[in-house]
Protein backbone atom coordinates (compact mmCIF):
# COMPACT_ATOMS: atom_id res chain seq x y z
CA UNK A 1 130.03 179.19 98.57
CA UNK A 2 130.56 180.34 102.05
CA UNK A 3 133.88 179.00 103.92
CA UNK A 4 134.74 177.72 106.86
CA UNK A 5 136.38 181.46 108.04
CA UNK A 6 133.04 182.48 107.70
CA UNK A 7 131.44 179.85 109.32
CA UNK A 8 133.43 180.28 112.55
CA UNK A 9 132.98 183.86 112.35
CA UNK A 10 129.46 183.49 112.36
CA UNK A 11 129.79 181.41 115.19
CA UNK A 12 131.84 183.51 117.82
CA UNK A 13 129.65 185.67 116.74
CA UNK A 14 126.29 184.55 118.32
CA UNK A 15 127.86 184.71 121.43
CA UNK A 16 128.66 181.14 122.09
CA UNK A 17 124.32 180.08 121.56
CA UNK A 18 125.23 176.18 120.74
CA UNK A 19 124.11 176.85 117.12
CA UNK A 20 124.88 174.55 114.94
CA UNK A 21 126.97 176.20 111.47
CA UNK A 22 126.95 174.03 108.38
CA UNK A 23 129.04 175.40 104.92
CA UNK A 24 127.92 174.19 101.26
CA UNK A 25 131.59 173.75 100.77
CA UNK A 26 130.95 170.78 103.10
CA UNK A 27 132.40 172.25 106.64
CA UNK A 28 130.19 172.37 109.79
CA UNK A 29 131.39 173.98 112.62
CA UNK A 30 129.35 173.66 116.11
CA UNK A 31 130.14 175.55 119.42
CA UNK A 32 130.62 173.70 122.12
CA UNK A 33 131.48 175.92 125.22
CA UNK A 34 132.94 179.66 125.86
CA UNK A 35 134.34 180.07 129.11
CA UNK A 36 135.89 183.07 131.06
CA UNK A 37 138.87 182.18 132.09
CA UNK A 38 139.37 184.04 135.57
CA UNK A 39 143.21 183.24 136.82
CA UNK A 40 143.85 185.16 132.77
CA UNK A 41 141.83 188.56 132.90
CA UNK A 42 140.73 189.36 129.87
CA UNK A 43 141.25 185.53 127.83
CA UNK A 44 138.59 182.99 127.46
CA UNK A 45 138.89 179.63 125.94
CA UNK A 46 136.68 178.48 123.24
CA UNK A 47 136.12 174.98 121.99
CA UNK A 48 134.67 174.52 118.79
CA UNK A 49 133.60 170.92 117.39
CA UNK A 50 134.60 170.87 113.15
CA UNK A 51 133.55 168.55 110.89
CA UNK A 52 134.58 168.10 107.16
CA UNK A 53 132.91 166.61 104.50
CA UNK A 54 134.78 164.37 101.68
CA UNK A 55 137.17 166.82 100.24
CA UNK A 56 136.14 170.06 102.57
CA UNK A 57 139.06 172.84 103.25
CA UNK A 58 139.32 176.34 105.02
CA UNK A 59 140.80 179.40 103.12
CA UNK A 60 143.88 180.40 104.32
CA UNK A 61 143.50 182.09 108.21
CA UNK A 62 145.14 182.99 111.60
CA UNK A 63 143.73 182.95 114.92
CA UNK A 64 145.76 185.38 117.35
CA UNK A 65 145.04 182.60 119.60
CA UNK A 66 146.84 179.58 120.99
CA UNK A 67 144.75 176.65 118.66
CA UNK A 68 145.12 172.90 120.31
CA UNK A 69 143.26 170.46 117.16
CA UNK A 70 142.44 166.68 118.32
CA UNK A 71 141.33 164.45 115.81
CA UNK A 72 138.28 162.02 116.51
CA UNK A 73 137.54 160.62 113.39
CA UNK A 74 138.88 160.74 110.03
CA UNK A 75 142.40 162.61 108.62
CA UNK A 76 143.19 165.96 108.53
CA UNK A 77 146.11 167.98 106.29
CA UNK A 78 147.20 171.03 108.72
CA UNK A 79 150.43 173.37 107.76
CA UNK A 80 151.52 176.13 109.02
CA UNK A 81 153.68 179.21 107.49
CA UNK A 82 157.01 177.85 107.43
CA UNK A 83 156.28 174.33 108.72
CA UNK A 84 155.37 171.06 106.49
CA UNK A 85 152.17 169.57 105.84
CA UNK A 86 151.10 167.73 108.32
CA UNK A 87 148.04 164.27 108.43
CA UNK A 88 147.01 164.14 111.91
CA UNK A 89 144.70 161.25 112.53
CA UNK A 90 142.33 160.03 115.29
CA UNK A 91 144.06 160.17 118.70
CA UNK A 92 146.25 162.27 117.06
CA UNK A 93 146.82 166.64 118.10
CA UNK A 94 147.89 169.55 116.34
CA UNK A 95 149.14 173.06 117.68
CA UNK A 96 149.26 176.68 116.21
CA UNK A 97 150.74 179.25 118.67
CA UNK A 98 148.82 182.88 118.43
CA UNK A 99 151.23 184.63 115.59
CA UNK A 100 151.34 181.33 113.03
CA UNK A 101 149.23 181.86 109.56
CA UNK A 102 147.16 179.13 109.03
CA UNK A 103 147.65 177.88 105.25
CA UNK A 104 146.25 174.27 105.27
CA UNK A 105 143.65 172.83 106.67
CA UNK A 106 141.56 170.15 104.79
CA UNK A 107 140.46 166.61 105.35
CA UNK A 108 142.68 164.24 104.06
CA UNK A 109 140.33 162.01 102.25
CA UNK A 110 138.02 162.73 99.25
CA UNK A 111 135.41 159.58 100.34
CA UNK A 112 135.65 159.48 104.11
CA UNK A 113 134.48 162.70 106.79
CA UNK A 114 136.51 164.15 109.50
CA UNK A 115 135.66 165.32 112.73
CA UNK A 116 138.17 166.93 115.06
CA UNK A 117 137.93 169.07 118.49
CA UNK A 118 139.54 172.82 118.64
CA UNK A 119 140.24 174.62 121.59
CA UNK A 120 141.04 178.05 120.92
CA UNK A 121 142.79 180.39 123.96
CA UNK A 122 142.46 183.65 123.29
CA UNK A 123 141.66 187.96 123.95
CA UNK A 124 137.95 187.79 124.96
CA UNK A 125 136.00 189.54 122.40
CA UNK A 126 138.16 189.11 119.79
CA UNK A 127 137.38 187.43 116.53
CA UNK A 128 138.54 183.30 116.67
CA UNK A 129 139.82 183.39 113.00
CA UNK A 130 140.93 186.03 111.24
CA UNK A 131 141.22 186.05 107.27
CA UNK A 132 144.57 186.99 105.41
CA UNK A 133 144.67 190.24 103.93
């Protein structure tokens, strides 16, 4: 089964085409926009639209970025290394600063999808998520 890391991999990969990414563990992930971002040489911001199936995760990740999560539909679990688990809901935002390891990140509900936003600030040309090692 291929995972979500890969999936956004794959993504940030293609350079940003709008090309749609869908996982048979039940996560799609779809670009949305890439932008320079000229007043921060070298950074660009990324926004990435994520949707989980019924029960759909992400392995365990970091993204040497600063990650902002909003939630549009649905639940997700989030936790960070060192922090609790976390259900942020619709209307609801999450934050990971550029050094925290990602450990949790699922929807909350086995019969019911999620869809949430992520905006990703980070080193142009450098990977958006990184796998543990």
């Amino acid at each position: 089964m291929k995972s979500m890391l890969r999936i956004l991999l794959v993504s940030a990969a293609f350079g940003m085409g709008i090309l749609p990414a869908a996982a048979e563990d039940g996560a799609k992930v779809t670009p949305v926009m890439s932008k320079d971002l000229q007043d921060y040489p070298g950074k660009e911001a990324l926004m990435l639209s994520v949707e989980y199936e019924p029960g759909a995760s992400s392995p365990s990740h970091r993204h040497d970025a600063h990650a902002f999560v909003y939630v549009l539909e649905g639940a997700i679990v989030m936790q960070v290394e060192g922090g609790e688990e976390v259900t942020v809901g619709p209307g609801e935002t999450y934050y990971e600063n550029p050094a925290d390891i990602h450990l949790v990140s699922r929807n909350a509900s086995t019969t019911d999808r999620a869809k949430f936003v992520v905006v990703l600030l980070k080193n142009k040309d450098v990977p958006a998520v990184m796998p543990l090692k």
